[in-house]
C-alpha atoms as a PDB file:
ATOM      1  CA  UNK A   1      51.860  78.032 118.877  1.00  0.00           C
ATOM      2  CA  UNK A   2      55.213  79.745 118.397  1.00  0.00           C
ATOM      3  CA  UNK A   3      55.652  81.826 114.699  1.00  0.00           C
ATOM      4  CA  UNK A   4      58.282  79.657 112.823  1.00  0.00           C
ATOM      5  CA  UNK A   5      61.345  82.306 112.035  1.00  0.00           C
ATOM      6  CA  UNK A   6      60.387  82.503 108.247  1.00  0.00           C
ATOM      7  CA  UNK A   7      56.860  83.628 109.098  1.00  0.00           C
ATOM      8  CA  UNK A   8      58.416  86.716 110.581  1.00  0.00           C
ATOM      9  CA  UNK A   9      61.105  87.426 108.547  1.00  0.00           C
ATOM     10  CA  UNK A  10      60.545  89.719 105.769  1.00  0.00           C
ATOM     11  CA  UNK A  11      61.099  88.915 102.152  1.00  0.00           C
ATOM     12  CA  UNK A  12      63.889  91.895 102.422  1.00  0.00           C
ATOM     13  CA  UNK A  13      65.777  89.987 105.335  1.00  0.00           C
ATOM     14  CA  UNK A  14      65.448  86.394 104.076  1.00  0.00           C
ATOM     15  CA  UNK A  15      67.118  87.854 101.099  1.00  0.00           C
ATOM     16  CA  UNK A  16      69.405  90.130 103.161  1.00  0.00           C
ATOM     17  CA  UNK A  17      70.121  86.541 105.270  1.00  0.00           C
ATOM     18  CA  UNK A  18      71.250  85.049 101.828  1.00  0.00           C
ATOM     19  CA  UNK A  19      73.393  87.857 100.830  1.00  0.00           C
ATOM     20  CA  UNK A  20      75.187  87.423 104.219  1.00  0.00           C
ATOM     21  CA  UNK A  21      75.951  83.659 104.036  1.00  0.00           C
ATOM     22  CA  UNK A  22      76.920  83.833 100.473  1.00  0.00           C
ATOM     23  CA  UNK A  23      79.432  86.658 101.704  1.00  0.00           C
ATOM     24  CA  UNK A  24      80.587  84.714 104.313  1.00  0.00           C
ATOM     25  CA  UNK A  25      81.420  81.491 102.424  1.00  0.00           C
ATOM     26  CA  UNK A  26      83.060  84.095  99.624  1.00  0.00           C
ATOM     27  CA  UNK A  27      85.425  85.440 102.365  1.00  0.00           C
ATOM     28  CA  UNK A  28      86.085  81.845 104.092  1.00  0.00           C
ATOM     29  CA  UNK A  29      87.103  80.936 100.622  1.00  0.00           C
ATOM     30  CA  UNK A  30      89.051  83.940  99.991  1.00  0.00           C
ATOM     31  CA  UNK A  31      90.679  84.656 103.369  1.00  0.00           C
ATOM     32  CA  UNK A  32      93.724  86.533 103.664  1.00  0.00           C
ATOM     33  CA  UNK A  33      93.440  87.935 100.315  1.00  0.00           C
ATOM     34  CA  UNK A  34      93.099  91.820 100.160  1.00  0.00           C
ATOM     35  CA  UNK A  35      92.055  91.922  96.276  1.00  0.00           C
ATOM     36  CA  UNK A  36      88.996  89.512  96.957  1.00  0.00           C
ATOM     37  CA  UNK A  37      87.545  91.797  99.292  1.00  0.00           C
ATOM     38  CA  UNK A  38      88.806  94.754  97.112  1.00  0.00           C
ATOM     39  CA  UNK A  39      87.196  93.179  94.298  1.00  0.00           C
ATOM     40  CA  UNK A  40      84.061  92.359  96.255  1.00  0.00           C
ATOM     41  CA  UNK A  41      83.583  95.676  97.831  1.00  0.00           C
ATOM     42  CA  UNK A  42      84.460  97.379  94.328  1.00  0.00           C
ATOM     43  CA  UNK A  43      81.198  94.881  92.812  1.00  0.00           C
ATOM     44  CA  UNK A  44      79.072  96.423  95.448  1.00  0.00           C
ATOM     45  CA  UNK A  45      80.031  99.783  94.896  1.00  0.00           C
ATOM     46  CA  UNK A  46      79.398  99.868  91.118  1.00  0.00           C
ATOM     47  CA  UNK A  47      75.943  98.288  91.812  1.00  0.00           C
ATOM     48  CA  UNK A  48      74.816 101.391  93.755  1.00  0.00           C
ATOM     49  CA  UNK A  49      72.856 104.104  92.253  1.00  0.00           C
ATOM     50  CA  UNK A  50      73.405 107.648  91.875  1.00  0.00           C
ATOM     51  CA  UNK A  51      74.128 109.340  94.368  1.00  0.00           C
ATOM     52  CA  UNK A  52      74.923 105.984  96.566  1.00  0.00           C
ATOM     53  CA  UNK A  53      78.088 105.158  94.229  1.00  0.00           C
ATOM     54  CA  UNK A  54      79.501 108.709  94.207  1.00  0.00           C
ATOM     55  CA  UNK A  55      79.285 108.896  98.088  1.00  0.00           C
ATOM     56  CA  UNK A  56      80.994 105.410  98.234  1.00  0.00           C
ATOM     57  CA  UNK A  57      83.540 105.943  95.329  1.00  0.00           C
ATOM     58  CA  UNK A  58      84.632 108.830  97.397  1.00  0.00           C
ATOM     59  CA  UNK A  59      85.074 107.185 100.916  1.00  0.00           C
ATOM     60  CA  UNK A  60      86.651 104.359  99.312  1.00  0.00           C
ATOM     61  CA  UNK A  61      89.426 106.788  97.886  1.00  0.00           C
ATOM     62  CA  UNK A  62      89.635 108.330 101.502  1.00  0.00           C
ATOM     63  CA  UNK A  63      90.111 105.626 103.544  1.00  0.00           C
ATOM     64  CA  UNK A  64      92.494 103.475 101.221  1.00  0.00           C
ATOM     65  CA  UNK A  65      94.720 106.964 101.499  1.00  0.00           C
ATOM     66  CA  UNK A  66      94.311 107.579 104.872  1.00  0.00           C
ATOM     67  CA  UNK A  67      94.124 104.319 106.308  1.00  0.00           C
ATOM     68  CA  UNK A  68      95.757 102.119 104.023  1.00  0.00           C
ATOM     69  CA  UNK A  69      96.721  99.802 106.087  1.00  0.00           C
ATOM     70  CA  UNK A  70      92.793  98.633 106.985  1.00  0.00           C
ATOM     71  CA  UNK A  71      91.488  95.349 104.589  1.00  0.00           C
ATOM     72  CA  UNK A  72      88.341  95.995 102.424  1.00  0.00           C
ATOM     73  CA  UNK A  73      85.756  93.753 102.156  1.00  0.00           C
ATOM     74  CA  UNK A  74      81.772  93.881 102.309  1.00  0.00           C
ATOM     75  CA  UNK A  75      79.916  93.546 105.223  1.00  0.00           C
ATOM     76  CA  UNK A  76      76.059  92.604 104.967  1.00  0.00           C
ATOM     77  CA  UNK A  77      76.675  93.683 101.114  1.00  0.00           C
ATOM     78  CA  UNK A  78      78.030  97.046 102.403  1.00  0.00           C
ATOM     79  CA  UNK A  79      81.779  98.587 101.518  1.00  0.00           C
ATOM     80  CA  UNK A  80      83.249  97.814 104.828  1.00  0.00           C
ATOM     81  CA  UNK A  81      87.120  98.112 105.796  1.00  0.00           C
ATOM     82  CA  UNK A  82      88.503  95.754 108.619  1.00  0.00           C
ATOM     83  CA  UNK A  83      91.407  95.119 110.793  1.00  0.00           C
ATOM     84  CA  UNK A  84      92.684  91.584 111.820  1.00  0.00           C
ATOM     85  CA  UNK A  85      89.255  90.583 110.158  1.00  0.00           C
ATOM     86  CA  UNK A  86      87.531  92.873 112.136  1.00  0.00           C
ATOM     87  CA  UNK A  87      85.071  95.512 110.296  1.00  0.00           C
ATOM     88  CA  UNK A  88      86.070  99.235 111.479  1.00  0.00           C
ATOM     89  CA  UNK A  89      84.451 101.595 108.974  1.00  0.00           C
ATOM     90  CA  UNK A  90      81.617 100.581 106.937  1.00  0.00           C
ATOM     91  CA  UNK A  91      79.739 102.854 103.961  1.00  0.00           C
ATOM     92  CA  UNK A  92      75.519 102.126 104.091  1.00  0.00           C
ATOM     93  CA  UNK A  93      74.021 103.538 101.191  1.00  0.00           C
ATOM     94  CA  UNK A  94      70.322 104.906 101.494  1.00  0.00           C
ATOM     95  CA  UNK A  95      68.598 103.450  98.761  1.00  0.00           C
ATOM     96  CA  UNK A  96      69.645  99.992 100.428  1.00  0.00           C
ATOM     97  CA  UNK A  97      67.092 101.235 103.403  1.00  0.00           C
ATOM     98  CA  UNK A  98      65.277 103.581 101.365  1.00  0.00           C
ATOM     99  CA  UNK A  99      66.276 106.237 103.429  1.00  0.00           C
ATOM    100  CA  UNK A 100      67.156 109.730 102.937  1.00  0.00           C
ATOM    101  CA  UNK A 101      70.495 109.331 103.322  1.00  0.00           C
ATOM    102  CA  UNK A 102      73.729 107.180 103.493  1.00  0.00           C
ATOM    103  CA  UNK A 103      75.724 106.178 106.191  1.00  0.00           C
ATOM    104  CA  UNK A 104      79.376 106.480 107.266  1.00  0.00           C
ATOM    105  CA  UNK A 105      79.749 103.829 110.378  1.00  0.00           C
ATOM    106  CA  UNK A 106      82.513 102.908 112.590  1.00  0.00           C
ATOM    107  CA  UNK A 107      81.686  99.896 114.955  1.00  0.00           C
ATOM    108  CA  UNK A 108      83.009  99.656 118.692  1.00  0.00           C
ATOM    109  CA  UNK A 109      86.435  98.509 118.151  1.00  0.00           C
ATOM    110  CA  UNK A 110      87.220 102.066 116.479  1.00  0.00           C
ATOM    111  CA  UNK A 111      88.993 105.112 118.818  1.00  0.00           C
ATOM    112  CA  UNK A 112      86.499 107.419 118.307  1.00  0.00           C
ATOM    113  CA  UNK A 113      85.821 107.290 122.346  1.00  0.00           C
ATOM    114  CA  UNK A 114      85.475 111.066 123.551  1.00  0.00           C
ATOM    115  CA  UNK A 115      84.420 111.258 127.257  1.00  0.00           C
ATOM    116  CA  UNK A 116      80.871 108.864 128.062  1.00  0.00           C
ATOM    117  CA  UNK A 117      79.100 110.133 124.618  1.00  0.00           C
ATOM    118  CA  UNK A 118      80.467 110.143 121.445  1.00  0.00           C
ATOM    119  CA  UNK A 119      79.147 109.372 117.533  1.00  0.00           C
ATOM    120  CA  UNK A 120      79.756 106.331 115.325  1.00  0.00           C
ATOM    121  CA  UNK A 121      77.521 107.128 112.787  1.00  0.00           C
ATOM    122  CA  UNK A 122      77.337 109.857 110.442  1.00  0.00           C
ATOM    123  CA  UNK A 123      74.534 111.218 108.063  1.00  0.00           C
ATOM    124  CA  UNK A 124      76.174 112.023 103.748  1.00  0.00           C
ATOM    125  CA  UNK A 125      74.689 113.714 101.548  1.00  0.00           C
ATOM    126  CA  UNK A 126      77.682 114.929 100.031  1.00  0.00           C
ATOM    127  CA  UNK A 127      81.135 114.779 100.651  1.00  0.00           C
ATOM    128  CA  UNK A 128      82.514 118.488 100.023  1.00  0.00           C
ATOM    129  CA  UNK A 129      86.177 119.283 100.794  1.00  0.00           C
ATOM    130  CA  UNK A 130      85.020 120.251 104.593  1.00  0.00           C
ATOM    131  CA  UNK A 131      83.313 117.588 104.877  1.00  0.00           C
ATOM    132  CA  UNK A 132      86.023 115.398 103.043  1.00  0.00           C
ATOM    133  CA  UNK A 133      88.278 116.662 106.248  1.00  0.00           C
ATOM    134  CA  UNK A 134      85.917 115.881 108.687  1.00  0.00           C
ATOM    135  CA  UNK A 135      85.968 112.165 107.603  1.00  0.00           C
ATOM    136  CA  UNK A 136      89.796 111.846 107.097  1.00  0.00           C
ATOM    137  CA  UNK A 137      89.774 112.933 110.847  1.00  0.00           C
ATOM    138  CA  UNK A 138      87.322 110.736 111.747  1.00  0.00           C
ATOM    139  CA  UNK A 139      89.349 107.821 110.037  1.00  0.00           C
ATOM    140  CA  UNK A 140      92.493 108.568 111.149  1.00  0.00           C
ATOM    141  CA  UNK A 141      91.107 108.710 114.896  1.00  0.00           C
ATOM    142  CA  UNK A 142      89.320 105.410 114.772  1.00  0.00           C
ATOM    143  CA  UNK A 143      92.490 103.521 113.405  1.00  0.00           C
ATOM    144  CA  UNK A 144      94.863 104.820 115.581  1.00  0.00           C
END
């Protein structure tokens, strides 16, 4: 007899599940309107721990700079920023994962193509003022 799906989910994805449909209904409700997902993704943020929220804080600032003209929202609870709806650039924190440490993503519709092999997803630990050029590159690439 086949597992029913809640018998192999996880109590960490049934909740994860929830977070994402409650998300979604917030930003069918809210659509078009940059300071609900600015608010939202701000929420998220300041529920992060040290060093999570610093990391995040920071990226935020960098992208609304750099690529101001990209929406943010969340995405599966993370900071995300989108185009046309679309996410771009998304911020994972580690303690969401437990992992040693966060993430700075940019999903397939991004221009960060470079020849048949190329990153979209970037270890932080910390975000010094190399590394603070390194991701204004990297954001100014994908967007354009």
């Amino acid at each position: 007899m086949a597992e029913k799906s809640s018998d192999v989910l996880s109590d960490f994805e049934k909740q994860a599940l929830k977070e994402r449909a409650a998300e979604l209904k917030r930003q069918a409700r809210n659509a078009g309107k940059r300071e609900a997902g600015l608010k939202d993704l701000l929420e998220k943020v300041a529920e992060m721990p040290q060093p999570d929220r610093g990391l995040a804080e920071q990226i935020h600032a960098i992208v609304s700079k750099h690529a101001p003209e990209l929406d943010p929202k969340t995405w599966y609870s993370f900071p995300a920023y989108a185009r046309d709806g679309k996410v771009m650039i998304f911020f994972q924190p580690a303690a969401k994962f437990e992992a040693r440490y966060a993430t700075l993503g940019f999903q397939d519709n991004t221009n960060l193509d470079d020849g048949t092999f190329w990153a979209t997803s970037y270890a932080v630990t910390e975000i010094t003022p190399a590394v603070e050029k390194q991701i204004i590159a990297l954001v100014k690439k994908a967007i354009s």
